[in-house]
PDB file of N, CA and C in Angstrom:
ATOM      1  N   UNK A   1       0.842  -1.164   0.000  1.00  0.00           N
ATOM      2  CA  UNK A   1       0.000   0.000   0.000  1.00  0.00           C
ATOM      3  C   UNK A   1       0.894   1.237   0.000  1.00  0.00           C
ATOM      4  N   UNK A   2       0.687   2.179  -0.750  1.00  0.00           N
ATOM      5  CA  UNK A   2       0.972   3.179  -0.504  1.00  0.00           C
ATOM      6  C   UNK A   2       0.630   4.590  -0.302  1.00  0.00           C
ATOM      7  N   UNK A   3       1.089   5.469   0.364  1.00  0.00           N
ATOM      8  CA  UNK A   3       0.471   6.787   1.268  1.00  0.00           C
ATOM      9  C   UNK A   3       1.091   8.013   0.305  1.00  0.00           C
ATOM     10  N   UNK A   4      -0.020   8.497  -0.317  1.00  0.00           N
ATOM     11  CA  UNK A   4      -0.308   9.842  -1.562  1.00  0.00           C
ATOM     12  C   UNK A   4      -0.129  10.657  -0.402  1.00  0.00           C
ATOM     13  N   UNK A   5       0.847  12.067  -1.098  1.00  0.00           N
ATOM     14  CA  UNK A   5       1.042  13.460  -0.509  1.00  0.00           C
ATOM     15  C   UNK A   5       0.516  13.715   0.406  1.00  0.00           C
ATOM     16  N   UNK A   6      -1.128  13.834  -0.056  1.00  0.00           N
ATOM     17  CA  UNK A   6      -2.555  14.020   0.874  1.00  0.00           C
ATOM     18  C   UNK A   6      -2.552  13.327   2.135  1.00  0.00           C
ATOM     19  N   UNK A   7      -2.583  12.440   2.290  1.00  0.00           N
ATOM     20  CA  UNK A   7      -2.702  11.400   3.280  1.00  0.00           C
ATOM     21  C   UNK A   7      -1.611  11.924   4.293  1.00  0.00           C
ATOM     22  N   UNK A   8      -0.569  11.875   3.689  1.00  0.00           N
ATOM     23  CA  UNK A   8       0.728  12.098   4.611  1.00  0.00           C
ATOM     24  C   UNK A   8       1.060  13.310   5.369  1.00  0.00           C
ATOM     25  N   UNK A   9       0.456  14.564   4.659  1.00  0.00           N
ATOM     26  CA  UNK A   9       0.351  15.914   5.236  1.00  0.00           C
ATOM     27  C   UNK A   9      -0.872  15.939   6.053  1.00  0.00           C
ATOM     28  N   UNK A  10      -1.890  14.824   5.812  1.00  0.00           N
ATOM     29  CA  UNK A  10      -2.826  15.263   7.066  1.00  0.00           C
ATOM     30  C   UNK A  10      -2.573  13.820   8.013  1.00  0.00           C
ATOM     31  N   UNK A  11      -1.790  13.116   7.958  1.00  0.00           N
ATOM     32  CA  UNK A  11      -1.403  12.370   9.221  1.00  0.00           C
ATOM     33  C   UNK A  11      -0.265  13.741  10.039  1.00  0.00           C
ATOM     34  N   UNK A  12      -0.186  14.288   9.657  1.00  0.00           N
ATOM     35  CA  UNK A  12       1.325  15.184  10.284  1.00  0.00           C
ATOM     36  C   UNK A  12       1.005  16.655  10.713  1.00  0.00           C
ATOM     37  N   UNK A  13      -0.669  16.771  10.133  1.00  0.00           N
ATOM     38  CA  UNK A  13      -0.822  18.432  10.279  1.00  0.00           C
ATOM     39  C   UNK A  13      -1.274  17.960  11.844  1.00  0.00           C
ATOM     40  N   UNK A  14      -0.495  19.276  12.523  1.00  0.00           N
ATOM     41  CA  UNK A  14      -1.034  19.509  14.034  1.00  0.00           C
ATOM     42  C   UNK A  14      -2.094  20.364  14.157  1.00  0.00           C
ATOM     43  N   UNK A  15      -3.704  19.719  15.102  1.00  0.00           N
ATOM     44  CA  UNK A  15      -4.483  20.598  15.425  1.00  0.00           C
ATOM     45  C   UNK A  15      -4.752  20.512  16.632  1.00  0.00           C
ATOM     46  N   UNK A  16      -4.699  21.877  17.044  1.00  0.00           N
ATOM     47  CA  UNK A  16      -5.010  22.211  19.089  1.00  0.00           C
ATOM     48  C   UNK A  16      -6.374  21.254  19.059  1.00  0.00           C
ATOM     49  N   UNK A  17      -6.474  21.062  20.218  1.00  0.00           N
ATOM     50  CA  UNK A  17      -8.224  20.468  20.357  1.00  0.00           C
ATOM     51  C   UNK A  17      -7.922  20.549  22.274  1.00  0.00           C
ATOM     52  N   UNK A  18      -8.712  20.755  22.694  1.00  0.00           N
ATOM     53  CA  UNK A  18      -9.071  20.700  24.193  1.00  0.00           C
ATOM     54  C   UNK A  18      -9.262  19.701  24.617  1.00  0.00           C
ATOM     55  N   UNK A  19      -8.185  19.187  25.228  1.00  0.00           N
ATOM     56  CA  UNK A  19      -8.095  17.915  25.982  1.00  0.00           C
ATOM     57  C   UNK A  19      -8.328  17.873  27.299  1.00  0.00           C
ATOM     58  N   UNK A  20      -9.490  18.794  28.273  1.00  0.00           N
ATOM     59  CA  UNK A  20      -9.906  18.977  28.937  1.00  0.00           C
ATOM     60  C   UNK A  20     -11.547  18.448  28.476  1.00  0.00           C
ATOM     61  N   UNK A  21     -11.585  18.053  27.430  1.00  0.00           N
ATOM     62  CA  UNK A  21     -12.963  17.413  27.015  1.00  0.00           C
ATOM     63  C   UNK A  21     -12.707  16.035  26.446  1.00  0.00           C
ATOM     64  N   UNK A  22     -13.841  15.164  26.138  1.00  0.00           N
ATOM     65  CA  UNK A  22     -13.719  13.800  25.556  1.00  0.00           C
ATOM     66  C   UNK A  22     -13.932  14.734  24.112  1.00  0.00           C
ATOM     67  N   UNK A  23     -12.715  13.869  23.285  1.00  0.00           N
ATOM     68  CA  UNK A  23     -12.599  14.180  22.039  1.00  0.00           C
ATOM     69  C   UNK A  23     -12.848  12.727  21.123  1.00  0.00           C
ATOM     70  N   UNK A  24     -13.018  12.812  19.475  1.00  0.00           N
ATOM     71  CA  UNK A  24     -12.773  12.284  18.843  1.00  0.00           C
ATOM     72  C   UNK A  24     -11.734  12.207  18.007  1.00  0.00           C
ATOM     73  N   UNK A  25     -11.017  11.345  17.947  1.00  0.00           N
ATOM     74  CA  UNK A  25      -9.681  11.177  17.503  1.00  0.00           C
ATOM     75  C   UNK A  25      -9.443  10.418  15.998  1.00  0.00           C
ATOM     76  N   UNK A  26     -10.966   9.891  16.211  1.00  0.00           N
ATOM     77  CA  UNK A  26     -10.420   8.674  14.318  1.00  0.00           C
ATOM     78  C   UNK A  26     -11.988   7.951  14.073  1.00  0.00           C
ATOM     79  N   UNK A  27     -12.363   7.819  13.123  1.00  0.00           N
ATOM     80  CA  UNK A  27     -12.901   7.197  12.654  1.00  0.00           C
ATOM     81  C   UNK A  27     -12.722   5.738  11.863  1.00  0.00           C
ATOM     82  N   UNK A  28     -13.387   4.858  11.592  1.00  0.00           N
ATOM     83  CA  UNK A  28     -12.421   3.546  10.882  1.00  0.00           C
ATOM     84  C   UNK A  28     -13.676   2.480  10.673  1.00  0.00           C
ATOM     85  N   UNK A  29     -13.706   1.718   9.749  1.00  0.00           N
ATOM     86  CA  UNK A  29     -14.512   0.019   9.633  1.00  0.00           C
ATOM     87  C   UNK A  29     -14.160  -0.460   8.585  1.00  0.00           C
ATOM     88  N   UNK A  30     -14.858  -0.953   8.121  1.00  0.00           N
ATOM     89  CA  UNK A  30     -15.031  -2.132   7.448  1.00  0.00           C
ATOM     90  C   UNK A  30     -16.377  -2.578   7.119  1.00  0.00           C
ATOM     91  N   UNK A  31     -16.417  -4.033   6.583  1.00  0.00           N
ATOM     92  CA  UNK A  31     -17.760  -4.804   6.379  1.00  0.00           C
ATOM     93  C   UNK A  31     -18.342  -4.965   7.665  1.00  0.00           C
ATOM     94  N   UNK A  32     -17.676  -4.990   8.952  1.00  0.00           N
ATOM     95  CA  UNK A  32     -18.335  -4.632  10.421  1.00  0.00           C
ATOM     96  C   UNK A  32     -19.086  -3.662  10.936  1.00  0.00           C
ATOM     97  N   UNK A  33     -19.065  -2.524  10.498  1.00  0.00           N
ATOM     98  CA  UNK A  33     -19.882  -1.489  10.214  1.00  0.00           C
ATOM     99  C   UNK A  33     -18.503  -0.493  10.970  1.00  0.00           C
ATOM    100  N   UNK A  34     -18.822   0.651  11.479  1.00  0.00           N
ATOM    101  CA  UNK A  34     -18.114   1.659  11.542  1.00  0.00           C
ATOM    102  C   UNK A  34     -17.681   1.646  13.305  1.00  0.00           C
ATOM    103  N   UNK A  35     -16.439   1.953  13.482  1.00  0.00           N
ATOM    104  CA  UNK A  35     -15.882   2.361  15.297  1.00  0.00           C
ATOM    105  C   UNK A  35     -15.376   3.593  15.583  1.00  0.00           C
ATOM    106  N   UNK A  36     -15.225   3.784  16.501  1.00  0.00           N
ATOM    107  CA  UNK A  36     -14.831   5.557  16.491  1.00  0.00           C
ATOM    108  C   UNK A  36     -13.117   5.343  17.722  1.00  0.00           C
ATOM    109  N   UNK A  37     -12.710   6.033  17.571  1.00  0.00           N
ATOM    110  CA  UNK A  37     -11.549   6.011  18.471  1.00  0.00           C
ATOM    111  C   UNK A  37     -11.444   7.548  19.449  1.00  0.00           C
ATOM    112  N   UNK A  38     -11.488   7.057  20.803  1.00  0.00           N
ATOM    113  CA  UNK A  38     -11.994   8.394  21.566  1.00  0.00           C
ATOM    114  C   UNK A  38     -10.956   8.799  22.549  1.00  0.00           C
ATOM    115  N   UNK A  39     -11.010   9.687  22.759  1.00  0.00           N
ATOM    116  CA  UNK A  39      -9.745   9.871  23.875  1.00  0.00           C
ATOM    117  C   UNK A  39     -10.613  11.448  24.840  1.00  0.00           C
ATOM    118  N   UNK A  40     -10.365  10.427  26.444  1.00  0.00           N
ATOM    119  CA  UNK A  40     -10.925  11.156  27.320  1.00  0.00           C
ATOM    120  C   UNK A  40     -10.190  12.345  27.909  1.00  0.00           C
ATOM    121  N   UNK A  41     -10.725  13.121  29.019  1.00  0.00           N
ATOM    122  CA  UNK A  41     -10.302  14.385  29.333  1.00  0.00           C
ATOM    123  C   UNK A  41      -9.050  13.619  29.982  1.00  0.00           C
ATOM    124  N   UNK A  42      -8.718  12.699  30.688  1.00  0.00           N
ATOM    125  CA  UNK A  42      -7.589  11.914  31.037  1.00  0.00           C
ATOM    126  C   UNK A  42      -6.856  11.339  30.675  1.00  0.00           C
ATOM    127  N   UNK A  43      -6.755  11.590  29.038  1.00  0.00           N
ATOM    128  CA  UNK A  43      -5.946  10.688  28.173  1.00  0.00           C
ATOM    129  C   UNK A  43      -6.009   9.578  27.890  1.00  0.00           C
ATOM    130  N   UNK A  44      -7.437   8.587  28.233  1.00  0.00           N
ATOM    131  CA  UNK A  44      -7.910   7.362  28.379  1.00  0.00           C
ATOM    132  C   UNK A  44      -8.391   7.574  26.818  1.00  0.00           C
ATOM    133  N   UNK A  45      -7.380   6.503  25.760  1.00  0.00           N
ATOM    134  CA  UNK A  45      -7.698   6.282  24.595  1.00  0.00           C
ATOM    135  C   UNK A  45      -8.333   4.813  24.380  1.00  0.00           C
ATOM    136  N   UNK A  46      -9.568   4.873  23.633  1.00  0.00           N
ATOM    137  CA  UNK A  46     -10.897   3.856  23.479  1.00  0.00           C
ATOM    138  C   UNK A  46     -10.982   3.777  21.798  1.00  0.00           C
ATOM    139  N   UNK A  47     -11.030   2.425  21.563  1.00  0.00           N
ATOM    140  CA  UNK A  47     -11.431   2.050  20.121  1.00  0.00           C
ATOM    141  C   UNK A  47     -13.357   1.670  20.157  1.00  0.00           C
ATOM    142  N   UNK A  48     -13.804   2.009  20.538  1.00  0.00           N
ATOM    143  CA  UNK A  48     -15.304   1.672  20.394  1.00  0.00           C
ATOM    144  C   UNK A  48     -16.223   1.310  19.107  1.00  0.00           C
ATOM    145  N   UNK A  49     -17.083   0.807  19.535  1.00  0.00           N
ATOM    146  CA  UNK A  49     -18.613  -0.030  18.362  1.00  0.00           C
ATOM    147  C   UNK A  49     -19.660   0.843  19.093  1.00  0.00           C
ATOM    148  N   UNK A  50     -20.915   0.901  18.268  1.00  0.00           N
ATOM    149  CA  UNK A  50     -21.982   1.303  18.729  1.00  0.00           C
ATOM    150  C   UNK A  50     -22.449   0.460  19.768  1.00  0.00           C
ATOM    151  N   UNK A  51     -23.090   1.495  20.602  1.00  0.00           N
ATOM    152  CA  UNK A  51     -23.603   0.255  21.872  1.00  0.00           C
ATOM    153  C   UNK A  51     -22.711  -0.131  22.642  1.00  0.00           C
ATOM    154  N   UNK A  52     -21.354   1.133  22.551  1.00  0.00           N
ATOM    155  CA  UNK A  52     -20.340   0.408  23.744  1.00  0.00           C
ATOM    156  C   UNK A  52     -20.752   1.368  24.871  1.00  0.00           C
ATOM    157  N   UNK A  53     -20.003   0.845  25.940  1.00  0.00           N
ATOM    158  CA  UNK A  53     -20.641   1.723  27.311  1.00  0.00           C
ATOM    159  C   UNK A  53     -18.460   2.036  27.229  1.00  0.00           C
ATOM    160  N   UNK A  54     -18.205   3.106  27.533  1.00  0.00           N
ATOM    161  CA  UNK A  54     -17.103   3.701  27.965  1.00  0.00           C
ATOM    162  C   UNK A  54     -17.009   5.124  28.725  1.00  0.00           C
ATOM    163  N   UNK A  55     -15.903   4.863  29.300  1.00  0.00           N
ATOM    164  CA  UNK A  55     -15.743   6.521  30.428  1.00  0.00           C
ATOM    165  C   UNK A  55     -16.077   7.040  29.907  1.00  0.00           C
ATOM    166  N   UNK A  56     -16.211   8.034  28.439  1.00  0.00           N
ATOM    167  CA  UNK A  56     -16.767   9.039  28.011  1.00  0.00           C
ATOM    168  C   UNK A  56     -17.974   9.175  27.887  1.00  0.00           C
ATOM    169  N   UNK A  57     -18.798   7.641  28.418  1.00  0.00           N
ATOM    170  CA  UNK A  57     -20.079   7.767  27.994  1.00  0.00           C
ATOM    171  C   UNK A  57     -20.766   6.490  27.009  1.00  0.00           C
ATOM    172  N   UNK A  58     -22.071   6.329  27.119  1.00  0.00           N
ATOM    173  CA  UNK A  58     -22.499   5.617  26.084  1.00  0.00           C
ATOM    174  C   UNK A  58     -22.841   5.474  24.723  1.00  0.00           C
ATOM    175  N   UNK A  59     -21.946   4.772  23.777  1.00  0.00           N
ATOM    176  CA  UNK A  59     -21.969   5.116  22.296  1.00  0.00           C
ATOM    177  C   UNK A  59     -23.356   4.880  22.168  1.00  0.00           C
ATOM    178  N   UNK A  60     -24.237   5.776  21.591  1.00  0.00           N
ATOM    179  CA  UNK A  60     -25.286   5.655  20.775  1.00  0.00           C
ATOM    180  C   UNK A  60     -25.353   5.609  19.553  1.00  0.00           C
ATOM    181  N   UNK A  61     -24.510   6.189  18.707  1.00  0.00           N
ATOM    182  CA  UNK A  61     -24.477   6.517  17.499  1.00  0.00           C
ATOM    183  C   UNK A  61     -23.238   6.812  16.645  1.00  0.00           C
ATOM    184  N   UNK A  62     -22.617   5.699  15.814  1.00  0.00           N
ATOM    185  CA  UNK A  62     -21.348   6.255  14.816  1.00  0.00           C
ATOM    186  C   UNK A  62     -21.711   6.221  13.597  1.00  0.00           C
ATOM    187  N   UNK A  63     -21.311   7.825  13.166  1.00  0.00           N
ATOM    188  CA  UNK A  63     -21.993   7.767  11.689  1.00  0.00           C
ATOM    189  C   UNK A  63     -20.515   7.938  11.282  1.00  0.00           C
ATOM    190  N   UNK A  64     -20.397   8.345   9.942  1.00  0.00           N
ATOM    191  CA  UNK A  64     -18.805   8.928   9.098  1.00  0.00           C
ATOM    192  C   UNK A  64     -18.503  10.062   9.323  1.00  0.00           C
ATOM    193  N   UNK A  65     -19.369  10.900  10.152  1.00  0.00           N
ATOM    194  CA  UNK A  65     -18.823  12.349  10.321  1.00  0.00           C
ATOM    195  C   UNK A  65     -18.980  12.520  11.943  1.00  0.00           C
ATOM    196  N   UNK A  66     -19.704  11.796  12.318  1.00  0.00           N
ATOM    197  CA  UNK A  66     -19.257  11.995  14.444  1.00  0.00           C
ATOM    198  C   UNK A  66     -19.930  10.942  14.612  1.00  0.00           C
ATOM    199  N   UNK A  67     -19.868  11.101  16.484  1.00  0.00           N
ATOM    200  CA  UNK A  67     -20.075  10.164  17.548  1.00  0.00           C
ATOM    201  C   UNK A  67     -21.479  10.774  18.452  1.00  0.00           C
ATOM    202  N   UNK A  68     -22.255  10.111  18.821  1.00  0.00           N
ATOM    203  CA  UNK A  68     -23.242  10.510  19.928  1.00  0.00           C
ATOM    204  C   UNK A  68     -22.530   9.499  20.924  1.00  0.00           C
ATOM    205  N   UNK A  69     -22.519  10.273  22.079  1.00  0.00           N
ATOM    206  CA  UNK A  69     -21.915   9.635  23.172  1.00  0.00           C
ATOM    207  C   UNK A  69     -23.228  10.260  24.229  1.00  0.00           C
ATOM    208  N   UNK A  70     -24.114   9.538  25.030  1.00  0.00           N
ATOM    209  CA  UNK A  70     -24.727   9.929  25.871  1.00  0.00           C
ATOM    210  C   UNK A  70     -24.019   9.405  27.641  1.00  0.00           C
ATOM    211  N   UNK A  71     -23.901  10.632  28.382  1.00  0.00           N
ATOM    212  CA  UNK A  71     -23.548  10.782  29.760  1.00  0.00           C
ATOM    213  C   UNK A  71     -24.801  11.092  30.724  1.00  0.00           C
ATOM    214  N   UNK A  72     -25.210   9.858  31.359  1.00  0.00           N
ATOM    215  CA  UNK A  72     -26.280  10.291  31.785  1.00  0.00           C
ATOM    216  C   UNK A  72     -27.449  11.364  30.978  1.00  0.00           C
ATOM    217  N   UNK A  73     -28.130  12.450  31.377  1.00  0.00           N
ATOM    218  CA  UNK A  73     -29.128  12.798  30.842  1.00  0.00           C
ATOM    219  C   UNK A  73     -28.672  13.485  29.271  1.00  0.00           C
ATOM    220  N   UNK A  74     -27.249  13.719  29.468  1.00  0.00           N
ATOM    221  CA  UNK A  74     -26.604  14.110  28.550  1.00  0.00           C
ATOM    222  C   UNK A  74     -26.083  13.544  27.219  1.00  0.00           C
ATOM    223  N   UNK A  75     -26.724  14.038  26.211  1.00  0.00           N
ATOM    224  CA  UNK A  75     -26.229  13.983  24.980  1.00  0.00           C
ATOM    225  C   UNK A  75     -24.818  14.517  24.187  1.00  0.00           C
ATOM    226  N   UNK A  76     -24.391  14.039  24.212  1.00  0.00           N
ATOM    227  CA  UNK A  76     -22.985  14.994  23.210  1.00  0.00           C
ATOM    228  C   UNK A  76     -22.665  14.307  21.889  1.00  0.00           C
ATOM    229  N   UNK A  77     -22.084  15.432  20.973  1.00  0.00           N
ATOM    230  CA  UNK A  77     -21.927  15.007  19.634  1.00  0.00           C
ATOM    231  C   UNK A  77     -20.401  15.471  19.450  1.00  0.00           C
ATOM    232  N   UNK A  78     -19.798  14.141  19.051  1.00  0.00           N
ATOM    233  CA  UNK A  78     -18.540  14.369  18.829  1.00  0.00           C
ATOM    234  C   UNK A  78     -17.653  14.417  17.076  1.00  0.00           C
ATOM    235  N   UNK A  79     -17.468  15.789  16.748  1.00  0.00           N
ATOM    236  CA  UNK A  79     -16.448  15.715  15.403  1.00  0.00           C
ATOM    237  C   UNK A  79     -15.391  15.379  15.550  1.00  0.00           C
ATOM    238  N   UNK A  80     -14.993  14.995  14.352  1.00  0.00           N
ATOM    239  CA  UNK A  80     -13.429  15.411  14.099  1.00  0.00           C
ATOM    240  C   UNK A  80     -12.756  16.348  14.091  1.00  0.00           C
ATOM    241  N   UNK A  81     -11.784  16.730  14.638  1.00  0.00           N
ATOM    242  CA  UNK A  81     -11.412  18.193  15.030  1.00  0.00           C
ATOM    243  C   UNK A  81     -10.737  19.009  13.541  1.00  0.00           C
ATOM    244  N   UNK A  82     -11.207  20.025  13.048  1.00  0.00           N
ATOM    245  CA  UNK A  82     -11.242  20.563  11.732  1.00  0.00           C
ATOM    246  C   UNK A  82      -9.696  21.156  11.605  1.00  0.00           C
TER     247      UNK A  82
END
């Protein structure tokens, strides 16, 4: 396999993101359907499936462009950081 210009300048571009919040870090699947890769306000990095229960919360929802993670009564929607 090999990794085009593109690919390689955005594995390498640095973006701030607030790591005082649960972030989303990656998206990824296959014929399995889709997982999200999350990393908490503690640096606790998670490969998750829909329907996983993790510190950040309960996956409800992975689409190709974010995460619903519900925390108790709380809903949150997680991007990719732009």
């Amino acid at each position: 396999m090999t990794t085009t210009a593109a690919t390689a300048q955005n594995a390498t571009e640095t973006v701030p993101i607030d790591l005082t919040q649960p972030q989303l870090i990656g998206l990824f699947g296959g014929a399995g359907g889709l997982r999200a890769m999350l990393r908490g306000a503690d640096g606790t990095v998670v490969i998750a499936n829909p329907e996983d229960v993790t510190p950040m919360g309960d996956v409800m929802e992975i689409t190709e462009t974010y995460v619903l993670l519900r925390d108790g009564r709380t809903i949150r929607r997680l991007t990719l950081p732009q």
